[in-house]
PDB file of N, CA and C in Angstrom:
ATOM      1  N   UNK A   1      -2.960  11.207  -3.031  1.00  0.00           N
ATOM      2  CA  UNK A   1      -1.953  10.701  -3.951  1.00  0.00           C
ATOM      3  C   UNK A   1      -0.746  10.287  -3.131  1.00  0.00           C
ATOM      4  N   UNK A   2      -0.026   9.446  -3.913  1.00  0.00           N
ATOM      5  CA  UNK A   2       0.682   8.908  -3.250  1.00  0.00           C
ATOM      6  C   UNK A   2       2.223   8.321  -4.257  1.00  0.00           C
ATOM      7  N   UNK A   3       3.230   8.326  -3.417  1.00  0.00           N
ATOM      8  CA  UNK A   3       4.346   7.829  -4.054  1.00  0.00           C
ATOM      9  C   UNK A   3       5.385   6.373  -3.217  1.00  0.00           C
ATOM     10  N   UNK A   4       6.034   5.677  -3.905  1.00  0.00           N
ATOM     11  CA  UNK A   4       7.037   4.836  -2.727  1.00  0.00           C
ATOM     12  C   UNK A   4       7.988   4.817  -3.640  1.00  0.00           C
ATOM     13  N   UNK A   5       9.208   5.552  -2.929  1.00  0.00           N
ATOM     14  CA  UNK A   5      10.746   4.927  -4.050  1.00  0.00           C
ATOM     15  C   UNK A   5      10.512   5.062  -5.431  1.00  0.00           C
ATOM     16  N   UNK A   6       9.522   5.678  -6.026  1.00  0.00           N
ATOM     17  CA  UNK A   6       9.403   6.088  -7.377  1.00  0.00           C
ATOM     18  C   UNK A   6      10.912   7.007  -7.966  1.00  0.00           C
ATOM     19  N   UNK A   7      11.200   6.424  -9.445  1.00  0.00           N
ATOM     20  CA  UNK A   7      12.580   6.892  -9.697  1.00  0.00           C
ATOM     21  C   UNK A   7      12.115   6.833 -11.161  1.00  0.00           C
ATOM     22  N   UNK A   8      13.146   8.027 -11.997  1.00  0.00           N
ATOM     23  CA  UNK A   8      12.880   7.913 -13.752  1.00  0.00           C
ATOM     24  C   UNK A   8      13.682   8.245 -14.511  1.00  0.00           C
ATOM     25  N   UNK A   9      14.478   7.219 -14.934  1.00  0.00           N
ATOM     26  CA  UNK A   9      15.817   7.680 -15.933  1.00  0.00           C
ATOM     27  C   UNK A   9      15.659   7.639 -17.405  1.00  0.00           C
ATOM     28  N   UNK A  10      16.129   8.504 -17.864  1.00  0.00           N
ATOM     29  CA  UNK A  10      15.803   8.665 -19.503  1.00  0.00           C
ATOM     30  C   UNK A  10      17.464   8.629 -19.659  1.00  0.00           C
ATOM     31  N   UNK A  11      17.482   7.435 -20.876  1.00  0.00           N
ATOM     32  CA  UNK A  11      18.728   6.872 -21.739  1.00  0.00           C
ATOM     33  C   UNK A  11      19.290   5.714 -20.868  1.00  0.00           C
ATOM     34  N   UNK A  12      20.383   5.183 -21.374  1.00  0.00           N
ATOM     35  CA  UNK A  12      20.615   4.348 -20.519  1.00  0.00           C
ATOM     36  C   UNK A  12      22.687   4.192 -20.512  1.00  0.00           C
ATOM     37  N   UNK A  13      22.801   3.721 -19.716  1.00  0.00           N
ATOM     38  CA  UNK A  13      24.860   3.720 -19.858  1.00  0.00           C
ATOM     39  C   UNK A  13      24.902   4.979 -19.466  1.00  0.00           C
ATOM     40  N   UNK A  14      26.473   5.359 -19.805  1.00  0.00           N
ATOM     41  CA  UNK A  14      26.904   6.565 -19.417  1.00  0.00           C
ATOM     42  C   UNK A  14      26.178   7.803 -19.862  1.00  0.00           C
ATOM     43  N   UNK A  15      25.274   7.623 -20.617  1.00  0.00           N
ATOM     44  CA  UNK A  15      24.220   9.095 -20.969  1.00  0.00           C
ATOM     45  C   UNK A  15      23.228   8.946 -20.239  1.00  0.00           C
ATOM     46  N   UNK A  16      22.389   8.359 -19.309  1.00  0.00           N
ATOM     47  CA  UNK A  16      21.675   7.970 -18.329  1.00  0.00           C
ATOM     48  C   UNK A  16      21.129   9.500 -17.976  1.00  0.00           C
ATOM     49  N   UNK A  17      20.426   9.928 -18.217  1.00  0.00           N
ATOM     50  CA  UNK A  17      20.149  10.828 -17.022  1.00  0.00           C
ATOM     51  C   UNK A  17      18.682  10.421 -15.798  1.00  0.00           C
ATOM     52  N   UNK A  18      19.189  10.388 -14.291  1.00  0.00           N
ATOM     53  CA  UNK A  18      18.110  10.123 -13.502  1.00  0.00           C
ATOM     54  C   UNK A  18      17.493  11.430 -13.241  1.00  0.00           C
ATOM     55  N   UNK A  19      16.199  11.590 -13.477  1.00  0.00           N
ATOM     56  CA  UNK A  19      15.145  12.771 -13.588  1.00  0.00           C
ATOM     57  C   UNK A  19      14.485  12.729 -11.960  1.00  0.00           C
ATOM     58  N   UNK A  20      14.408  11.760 -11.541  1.00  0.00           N
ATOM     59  CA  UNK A  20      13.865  11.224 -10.438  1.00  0.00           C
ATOM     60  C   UNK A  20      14.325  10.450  -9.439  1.00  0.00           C
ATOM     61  N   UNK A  21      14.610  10.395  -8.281  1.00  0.00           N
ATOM     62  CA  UNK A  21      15.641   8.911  -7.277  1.00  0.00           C
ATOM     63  C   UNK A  21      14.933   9.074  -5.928  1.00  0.00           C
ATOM     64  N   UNK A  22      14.450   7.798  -6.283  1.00  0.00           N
ATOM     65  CA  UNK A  22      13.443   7.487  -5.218  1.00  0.00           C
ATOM     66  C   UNK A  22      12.954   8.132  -4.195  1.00  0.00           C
ATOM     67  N   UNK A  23      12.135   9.051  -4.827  1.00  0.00           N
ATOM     68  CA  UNK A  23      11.201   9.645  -3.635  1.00  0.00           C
ATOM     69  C   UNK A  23      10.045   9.308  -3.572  1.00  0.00           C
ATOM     70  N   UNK A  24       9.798   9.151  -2.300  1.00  0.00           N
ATOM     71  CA  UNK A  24       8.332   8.883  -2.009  1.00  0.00           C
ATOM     72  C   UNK A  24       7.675   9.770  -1.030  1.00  0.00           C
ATOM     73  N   UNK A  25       6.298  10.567  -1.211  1.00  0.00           N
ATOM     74  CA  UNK A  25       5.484  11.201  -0.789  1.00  0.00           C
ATOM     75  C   UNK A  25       4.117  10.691  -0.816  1.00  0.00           C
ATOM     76  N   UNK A  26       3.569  11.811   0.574  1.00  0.00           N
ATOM     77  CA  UNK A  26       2.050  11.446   0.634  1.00  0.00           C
ATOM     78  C   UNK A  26       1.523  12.886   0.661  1.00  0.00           C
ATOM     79  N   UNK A  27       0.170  12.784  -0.428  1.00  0.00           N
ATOM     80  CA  UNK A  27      -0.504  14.138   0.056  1.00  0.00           C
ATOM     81  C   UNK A  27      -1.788  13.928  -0.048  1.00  0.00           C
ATOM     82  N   UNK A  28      -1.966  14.819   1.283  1.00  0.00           N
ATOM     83  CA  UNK A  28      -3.119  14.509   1.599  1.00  0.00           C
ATOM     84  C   UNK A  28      -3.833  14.944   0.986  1.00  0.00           C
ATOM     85  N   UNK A  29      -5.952  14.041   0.938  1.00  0.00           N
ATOM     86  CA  UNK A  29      -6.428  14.932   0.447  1.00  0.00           C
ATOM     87  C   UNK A  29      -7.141  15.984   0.771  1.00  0.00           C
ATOM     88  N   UNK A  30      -7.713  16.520  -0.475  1.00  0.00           N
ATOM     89  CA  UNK A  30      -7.912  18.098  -0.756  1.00  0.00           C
ATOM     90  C   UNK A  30      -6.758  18.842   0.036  1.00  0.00           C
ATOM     91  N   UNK A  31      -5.626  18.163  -0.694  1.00  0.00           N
ATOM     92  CA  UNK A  31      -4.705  19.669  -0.683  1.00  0.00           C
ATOM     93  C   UNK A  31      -4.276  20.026  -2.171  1.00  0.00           C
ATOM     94  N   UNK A  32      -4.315  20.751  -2.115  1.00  0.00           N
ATOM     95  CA  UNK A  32      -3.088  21.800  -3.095  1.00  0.00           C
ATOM     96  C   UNK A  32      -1.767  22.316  -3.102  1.00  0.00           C
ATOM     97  N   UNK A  33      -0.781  21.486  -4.023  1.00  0.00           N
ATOM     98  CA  UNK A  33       0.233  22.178  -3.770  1.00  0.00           C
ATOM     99  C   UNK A  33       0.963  22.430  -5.120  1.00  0.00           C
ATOM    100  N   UNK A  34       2.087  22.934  -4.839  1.00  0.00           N
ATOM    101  CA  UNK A  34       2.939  23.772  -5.751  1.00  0.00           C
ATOM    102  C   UNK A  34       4.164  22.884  -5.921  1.00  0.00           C
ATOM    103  N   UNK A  35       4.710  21.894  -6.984  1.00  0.00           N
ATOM    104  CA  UNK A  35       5.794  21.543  -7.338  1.00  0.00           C
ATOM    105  C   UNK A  35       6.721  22.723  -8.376  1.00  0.00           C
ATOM    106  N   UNK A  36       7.774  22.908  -7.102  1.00  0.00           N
ATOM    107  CA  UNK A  36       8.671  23.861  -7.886  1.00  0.00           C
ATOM    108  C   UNK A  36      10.128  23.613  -7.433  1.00  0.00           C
ATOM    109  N   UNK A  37      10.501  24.121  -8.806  1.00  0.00           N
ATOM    110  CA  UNK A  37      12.088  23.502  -8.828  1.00  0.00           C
ATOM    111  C   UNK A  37      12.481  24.534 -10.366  1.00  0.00           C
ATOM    112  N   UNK A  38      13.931  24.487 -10.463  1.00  0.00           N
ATOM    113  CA  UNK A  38      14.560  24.824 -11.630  1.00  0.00           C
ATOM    114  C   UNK A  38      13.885  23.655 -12.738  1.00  0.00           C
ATOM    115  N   UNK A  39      14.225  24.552 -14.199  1.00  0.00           N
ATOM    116  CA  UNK A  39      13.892  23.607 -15.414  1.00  0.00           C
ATOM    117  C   UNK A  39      14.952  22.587 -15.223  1.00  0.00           C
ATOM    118  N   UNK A  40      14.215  21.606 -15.780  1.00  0.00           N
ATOM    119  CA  UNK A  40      14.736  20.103 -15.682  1.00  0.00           C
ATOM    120  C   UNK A  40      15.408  19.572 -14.526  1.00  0.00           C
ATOM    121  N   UNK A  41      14.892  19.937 -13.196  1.00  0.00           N
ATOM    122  CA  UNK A  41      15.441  19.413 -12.136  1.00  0.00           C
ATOM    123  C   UNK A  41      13.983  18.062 -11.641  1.00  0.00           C
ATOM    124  N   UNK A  42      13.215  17.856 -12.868  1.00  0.00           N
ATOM    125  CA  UNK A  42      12.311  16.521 -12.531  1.00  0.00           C
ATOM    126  C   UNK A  42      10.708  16.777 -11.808  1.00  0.00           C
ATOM    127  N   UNK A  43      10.411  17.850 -11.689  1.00  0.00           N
ATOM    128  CA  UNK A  43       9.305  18.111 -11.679  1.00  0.00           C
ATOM    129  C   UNK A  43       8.039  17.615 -12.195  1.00  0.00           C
ATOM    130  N   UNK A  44       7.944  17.776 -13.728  1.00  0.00           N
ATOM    131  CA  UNK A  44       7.220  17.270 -14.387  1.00  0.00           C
ATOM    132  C   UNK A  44       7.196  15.867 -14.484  1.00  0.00           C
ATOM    133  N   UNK A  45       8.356  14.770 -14.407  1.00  0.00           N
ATOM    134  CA  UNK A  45       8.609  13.432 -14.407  1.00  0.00           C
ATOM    135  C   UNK A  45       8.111  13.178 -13.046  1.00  0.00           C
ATOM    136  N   UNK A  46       8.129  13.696 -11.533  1.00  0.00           N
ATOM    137  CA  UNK A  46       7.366  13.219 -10.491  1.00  0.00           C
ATOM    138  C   UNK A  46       6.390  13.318 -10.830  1.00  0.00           C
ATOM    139  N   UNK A  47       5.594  14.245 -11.509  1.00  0.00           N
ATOM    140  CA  UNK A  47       4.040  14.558 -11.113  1.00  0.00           C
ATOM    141  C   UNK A  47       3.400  12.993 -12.056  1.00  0.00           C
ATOM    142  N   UNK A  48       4.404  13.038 -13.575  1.00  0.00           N
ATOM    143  CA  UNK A  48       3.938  11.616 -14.367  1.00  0.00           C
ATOM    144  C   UNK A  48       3.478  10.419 -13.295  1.00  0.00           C
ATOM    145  N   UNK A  49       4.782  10.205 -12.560  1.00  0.00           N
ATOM    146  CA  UNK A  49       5.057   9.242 -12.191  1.00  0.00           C
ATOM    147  C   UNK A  49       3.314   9.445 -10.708  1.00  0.00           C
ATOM    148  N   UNK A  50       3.728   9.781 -10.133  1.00  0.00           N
ATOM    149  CA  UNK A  50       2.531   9.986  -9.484  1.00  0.00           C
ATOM    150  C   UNK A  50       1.230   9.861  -9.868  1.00  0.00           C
ATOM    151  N   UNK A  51       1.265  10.295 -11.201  1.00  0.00           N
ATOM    152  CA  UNK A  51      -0.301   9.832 -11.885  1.00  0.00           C
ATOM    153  C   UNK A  51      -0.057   8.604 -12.026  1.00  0.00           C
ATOM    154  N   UNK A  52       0.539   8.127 -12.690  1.00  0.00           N
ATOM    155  CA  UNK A  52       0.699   6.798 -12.988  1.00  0.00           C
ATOM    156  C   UNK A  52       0.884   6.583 -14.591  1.00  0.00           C
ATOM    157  N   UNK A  53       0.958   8.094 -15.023  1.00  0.00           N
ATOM    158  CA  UNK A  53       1.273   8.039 -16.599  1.00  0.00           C
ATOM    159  C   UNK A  53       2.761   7.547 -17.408  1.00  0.00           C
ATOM    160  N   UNK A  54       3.532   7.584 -16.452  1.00  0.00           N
ATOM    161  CA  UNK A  54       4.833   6.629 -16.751  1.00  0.00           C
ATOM    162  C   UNK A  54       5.051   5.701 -15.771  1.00  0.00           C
ATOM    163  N   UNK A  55       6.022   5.693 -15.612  1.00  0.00           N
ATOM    164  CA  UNK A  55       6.553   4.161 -14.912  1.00  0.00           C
ATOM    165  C   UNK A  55       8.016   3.533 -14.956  1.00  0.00           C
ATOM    166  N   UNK A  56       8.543   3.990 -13.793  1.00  0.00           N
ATOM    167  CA  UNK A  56      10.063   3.518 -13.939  1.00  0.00           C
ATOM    168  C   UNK A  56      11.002   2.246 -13.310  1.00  0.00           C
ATOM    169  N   UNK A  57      10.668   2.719 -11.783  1.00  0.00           N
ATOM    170  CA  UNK A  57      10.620   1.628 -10.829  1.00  0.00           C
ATOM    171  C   UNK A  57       9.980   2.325  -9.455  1.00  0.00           C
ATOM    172  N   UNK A  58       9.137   1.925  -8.316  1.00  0.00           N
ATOM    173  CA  UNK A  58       8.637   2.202  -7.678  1.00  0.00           C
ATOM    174  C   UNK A  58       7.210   2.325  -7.623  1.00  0.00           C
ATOM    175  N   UNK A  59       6.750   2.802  -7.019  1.00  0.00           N
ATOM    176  CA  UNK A  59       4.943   2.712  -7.286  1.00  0.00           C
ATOM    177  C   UNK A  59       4.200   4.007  -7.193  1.00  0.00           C
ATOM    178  N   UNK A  60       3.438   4.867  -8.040  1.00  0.00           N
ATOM    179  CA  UNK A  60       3.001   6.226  -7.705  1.00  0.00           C
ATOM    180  C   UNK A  60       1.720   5.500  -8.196  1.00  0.00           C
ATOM    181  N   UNK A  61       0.646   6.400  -7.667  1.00  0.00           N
ATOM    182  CA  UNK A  61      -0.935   6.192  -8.015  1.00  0.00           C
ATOM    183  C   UNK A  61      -1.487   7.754  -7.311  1.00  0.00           C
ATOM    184  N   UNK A  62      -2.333   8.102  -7.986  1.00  0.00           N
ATOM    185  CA  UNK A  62      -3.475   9.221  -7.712  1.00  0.00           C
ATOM    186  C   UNK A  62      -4.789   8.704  -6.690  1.00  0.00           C
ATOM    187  N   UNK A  63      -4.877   9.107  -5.587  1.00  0.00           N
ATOM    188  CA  UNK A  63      -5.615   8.278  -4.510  1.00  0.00           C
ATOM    189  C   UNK A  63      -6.117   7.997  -5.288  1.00  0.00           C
ATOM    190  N   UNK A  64      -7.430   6.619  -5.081  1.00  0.00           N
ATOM    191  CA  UNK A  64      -8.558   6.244  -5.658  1.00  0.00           C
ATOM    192  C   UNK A  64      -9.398   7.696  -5.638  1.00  0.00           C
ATOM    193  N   UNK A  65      -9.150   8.554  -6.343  1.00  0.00           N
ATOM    194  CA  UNK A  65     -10.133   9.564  -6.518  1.00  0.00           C
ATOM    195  C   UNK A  65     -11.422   9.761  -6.025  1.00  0.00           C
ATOM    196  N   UNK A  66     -12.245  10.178  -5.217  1.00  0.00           N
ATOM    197  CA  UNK A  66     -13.355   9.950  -4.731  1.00  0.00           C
ATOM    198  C   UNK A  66     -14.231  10.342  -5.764  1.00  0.00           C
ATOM    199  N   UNK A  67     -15.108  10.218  -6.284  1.00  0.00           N
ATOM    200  CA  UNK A  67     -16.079  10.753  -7.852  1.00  0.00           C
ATOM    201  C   UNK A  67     -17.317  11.957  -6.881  1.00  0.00           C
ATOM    202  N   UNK A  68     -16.963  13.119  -7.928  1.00  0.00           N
ATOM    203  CA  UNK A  68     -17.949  14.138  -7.781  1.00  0.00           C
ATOM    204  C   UNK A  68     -19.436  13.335  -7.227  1.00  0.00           C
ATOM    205  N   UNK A  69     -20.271  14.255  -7.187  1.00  0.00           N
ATOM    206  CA  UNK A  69     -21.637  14.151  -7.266  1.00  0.00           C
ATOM    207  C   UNK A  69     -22.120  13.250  -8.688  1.00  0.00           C
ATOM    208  N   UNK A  70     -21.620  14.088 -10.164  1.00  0.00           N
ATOM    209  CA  UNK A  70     -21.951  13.778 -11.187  1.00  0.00           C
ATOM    210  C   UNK A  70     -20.939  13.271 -11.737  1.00  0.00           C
ATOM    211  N   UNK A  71     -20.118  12.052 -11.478  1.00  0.00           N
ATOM    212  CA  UNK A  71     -19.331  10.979 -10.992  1.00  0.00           C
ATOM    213  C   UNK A  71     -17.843  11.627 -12.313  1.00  0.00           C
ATOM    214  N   UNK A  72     -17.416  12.881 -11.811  1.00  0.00           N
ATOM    215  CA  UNK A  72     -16.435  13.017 -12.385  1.00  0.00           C
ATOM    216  C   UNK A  72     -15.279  12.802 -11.175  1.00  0.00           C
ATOM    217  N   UNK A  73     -13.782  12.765 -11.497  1.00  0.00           N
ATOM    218  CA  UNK A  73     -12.893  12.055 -10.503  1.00  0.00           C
ATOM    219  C   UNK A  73     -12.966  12.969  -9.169  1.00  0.00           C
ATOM    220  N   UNK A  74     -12.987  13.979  -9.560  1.00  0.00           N
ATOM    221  CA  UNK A  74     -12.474  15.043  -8.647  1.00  0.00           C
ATOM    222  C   UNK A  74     -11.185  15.624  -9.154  1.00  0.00           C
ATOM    223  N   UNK A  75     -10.079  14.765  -9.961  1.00  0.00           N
ATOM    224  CA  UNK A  75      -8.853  15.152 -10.129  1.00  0.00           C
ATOM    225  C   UNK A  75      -8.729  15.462 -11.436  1.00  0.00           C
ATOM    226  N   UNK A  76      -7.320  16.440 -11.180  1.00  0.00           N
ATOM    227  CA  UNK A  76      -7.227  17.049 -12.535  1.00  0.00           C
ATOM    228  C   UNK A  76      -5.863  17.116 -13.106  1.00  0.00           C
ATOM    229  N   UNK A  77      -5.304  17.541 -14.008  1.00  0.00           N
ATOM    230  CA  UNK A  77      -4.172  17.080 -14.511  1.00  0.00           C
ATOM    231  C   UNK A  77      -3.457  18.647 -15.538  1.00  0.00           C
ATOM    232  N   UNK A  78      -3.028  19.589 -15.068  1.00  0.00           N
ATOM    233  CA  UNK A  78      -2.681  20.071 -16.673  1.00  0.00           C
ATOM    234  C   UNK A  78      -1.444  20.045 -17.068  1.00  0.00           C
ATOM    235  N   UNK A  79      -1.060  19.715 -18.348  1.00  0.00           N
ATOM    236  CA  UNK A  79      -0.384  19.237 -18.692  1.00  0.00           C
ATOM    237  C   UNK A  79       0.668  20.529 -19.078  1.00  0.00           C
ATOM    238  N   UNK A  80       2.501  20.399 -19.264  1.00  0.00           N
ATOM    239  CA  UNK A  80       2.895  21.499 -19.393  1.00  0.00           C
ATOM    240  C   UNK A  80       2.990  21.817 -20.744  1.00  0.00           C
ATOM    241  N   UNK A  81       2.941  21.142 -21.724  1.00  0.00           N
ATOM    242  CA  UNK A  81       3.029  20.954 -23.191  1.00  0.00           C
ATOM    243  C   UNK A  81       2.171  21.298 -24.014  1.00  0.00           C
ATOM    244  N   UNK A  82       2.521  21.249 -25.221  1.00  0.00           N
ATOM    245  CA  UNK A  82       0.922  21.838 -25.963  1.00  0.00           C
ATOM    246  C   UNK A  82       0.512  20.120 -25.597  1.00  0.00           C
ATOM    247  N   UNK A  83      -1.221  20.062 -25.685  1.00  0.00           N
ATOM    248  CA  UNK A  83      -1.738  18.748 -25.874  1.00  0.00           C
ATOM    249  C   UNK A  83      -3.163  18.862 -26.333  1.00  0.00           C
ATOM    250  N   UNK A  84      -2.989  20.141 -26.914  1.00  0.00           N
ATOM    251  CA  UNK A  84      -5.022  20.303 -27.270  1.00  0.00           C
ATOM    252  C   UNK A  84      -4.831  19.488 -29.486  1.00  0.00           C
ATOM    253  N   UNK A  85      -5.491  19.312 -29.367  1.00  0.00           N
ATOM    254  CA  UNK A  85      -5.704  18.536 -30.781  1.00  0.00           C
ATOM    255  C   UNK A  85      -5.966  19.295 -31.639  1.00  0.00           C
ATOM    256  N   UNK A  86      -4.918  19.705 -32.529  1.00  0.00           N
ATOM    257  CA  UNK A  86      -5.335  21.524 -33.595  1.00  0.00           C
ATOM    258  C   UNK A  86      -6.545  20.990 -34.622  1.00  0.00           C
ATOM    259  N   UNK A  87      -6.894  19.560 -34.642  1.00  0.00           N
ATOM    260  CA  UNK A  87      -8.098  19.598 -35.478  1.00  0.00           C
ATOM    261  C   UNK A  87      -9.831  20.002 -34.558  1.00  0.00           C
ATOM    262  N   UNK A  88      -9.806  20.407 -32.957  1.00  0.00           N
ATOM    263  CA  UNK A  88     -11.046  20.747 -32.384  1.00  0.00           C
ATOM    264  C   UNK A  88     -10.802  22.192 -32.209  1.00  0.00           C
ATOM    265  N   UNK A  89     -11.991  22.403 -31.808  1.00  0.00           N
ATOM    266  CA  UNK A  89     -11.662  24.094 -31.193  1.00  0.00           C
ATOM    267  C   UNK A  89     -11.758  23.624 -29.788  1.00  0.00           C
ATOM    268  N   UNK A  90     -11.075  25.054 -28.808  1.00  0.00           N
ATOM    269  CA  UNK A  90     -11.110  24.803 -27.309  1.00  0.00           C
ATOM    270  C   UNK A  90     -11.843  24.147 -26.916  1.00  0.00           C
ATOM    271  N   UNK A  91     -13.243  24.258 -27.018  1.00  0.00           N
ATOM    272  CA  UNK A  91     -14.107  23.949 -26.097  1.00  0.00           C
ATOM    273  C   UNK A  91     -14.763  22.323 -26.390  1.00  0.00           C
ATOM    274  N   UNK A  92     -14.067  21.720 -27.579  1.00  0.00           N
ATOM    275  CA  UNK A  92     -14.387  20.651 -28.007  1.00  0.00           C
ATOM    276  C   UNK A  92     -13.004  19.865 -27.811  1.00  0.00           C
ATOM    277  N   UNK A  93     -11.770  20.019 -27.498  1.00  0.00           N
ATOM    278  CA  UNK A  93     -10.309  19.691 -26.723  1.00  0.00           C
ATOM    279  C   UNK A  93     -11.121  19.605 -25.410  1.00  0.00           C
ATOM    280  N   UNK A  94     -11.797  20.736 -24.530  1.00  0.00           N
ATOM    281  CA  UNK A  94     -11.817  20.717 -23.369  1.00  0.00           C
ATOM    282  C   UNK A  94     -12.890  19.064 -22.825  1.00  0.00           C
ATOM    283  N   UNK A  95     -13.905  19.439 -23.677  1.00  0.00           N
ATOM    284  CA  UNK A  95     -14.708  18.435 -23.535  1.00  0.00           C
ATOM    285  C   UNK A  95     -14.449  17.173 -23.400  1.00  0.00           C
ATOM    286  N   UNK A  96     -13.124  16.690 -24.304  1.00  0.00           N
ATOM    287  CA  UNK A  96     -13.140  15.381 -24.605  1.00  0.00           C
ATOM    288  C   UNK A  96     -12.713  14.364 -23.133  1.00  0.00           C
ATOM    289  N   UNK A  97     -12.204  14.675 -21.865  1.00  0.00           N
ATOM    290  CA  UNK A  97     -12.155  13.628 -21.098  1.00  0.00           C
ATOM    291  C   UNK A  97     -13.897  13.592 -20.463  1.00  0.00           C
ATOM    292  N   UNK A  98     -14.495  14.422 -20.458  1.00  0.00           N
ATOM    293  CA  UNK A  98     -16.175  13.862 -20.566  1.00  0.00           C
ATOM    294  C   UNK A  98     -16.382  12.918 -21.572  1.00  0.00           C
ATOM    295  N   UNK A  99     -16.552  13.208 -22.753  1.00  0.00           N
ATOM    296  CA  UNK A  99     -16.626  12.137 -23.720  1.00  0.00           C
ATOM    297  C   UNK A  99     -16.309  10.855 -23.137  1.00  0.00           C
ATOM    298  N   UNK A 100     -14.900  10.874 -23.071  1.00  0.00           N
ATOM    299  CA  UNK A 100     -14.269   9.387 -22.589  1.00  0.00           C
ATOM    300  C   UNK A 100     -14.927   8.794 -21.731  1.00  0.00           C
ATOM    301  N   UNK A 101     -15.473   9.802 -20.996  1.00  0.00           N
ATOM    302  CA  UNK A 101     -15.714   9.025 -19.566  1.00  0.00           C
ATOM    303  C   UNK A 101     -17.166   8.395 -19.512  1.00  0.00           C
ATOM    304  N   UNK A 102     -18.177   9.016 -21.062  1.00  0.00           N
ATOM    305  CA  UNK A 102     -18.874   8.279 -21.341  1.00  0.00           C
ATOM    306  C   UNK A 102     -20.377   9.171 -21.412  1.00  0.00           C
ATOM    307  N   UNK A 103     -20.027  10.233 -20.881  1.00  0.00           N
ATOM    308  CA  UNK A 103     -21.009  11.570 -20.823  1.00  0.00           C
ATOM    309  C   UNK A 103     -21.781  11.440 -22.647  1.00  0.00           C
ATOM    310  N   UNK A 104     -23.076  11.824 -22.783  1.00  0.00           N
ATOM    311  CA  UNK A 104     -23.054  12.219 -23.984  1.00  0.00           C
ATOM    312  C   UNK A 104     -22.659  13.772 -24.441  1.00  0.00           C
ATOM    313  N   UNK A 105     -22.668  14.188 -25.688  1.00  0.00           N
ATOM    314  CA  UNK A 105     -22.013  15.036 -26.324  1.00  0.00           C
ATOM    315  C   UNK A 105     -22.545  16.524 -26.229  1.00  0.00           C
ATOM    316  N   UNK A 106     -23.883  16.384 -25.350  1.00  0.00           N
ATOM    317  CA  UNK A 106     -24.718  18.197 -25.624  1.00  0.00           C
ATOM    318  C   UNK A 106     -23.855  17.943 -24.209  1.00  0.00           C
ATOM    319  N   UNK A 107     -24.252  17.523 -22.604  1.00  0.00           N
ATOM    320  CA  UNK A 107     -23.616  17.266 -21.751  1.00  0.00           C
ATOM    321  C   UNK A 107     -21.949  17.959 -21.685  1.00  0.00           C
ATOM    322  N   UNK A 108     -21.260  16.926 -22.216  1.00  0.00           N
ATOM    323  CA  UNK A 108     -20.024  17.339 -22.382  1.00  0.00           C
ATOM    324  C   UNK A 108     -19.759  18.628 -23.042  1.00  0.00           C
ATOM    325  N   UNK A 109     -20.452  18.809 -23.832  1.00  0.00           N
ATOM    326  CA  UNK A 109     -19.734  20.251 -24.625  1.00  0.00           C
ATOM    327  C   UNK A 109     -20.283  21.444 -23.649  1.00  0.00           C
ATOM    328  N   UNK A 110     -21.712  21.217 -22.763  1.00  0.00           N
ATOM    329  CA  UNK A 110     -22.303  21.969 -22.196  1.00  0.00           C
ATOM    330  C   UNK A 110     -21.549  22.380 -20.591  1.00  0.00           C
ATOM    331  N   UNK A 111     -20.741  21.671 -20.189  1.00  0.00           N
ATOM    332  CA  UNK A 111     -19.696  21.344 -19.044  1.00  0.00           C
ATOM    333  C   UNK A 111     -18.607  21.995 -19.495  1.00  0.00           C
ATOM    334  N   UNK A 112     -17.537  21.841 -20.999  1.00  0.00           N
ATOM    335  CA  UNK A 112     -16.780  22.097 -21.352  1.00  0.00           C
ATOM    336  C   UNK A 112     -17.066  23.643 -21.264  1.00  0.00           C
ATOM    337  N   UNK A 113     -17.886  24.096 -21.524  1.00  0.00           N
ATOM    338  CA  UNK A 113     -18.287  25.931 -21.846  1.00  0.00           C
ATOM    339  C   UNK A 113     -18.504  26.744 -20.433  1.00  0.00           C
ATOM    340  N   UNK A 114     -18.947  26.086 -19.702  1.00  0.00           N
ATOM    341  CA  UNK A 114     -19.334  26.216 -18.016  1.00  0.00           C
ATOM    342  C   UNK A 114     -17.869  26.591 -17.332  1.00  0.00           C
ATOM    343  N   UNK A 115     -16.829  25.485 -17.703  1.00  0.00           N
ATOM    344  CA  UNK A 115     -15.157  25.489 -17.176  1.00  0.00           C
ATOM    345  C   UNK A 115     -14.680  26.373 -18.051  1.00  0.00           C
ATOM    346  N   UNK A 116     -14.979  26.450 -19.163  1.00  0.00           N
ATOM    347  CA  UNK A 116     -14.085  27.816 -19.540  1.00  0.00           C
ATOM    348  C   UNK A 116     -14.637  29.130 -19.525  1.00  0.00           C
ATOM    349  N   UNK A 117     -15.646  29.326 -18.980  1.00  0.00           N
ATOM    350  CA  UNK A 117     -16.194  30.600 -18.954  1.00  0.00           C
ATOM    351  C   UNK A 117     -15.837  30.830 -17.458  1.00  0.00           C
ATOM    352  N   UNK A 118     -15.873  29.701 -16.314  1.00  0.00           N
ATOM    353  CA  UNK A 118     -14.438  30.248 -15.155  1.00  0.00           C
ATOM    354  C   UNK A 118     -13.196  30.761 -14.938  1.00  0.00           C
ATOM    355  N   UNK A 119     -12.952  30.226 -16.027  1.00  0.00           N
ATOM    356  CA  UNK A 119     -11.781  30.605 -16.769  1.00  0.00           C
ATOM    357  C   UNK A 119     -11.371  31.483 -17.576  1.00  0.00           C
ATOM    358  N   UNK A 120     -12.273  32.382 -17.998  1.00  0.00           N
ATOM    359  CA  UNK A 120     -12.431  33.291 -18.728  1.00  0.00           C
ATOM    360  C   UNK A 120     -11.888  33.583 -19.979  1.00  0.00           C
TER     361      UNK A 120
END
């Protein structure tokens, strides 16, 4: 993954707040690391921006992901917010980026139960 001069301001004029000012990083892969900082010192707005799930000015992207064996990305994402859908149960929330990705549904739900039973 990767960043250049990536920056992210929420509001605009004198209520402006910049969450982000141009940083750019490289990490390598298969590493793991730990973004930490005080609440609201922009944490969560780099990691966006790095996926590529927002967009302010600058350029972030998630390497071209290399795909598993059984062509999942390799990468993963959790989010800090609620984001599970109160109309599935867990393991049918967990499933759904299989779905997307085009898996059929015994598959996916059968994967989804596998990761959360690691998980305990």
């Amino acid at each position: 993954a990767q960043c250049v001069a990536v920056s992210r301001t929420f509001g605009s004029g004198d209520t402006a707040v910049r969450a982000v000012r141009e940083v750019s990083c490289q990490i390598p892969p298969h590493a793991r690391i730990a973004l930490t900082g005080s609440s609201g010192s922009g944490k969560s707005s780099l990691l966006h921006l790095i996926a590529g799930l927002e967009a302010d000015s600058g350029i972030g992207e998630l390497a071209r992901a290399r795909e598993t064996r059984d062509g999942r990305s390799g990468v993963g994402i959790v989010f800090q917010g609620p984001s599970l859908l109160p109309s599935l149960d867990v393991t049918e929330n967990v499933s759904l980026p299989m779905l997307f990705g085009g898996h059929d549904d015994a598959t996916a739900m059968a994967e989804a139960r596998a990761a959360l039973d690691l998980v305990g």
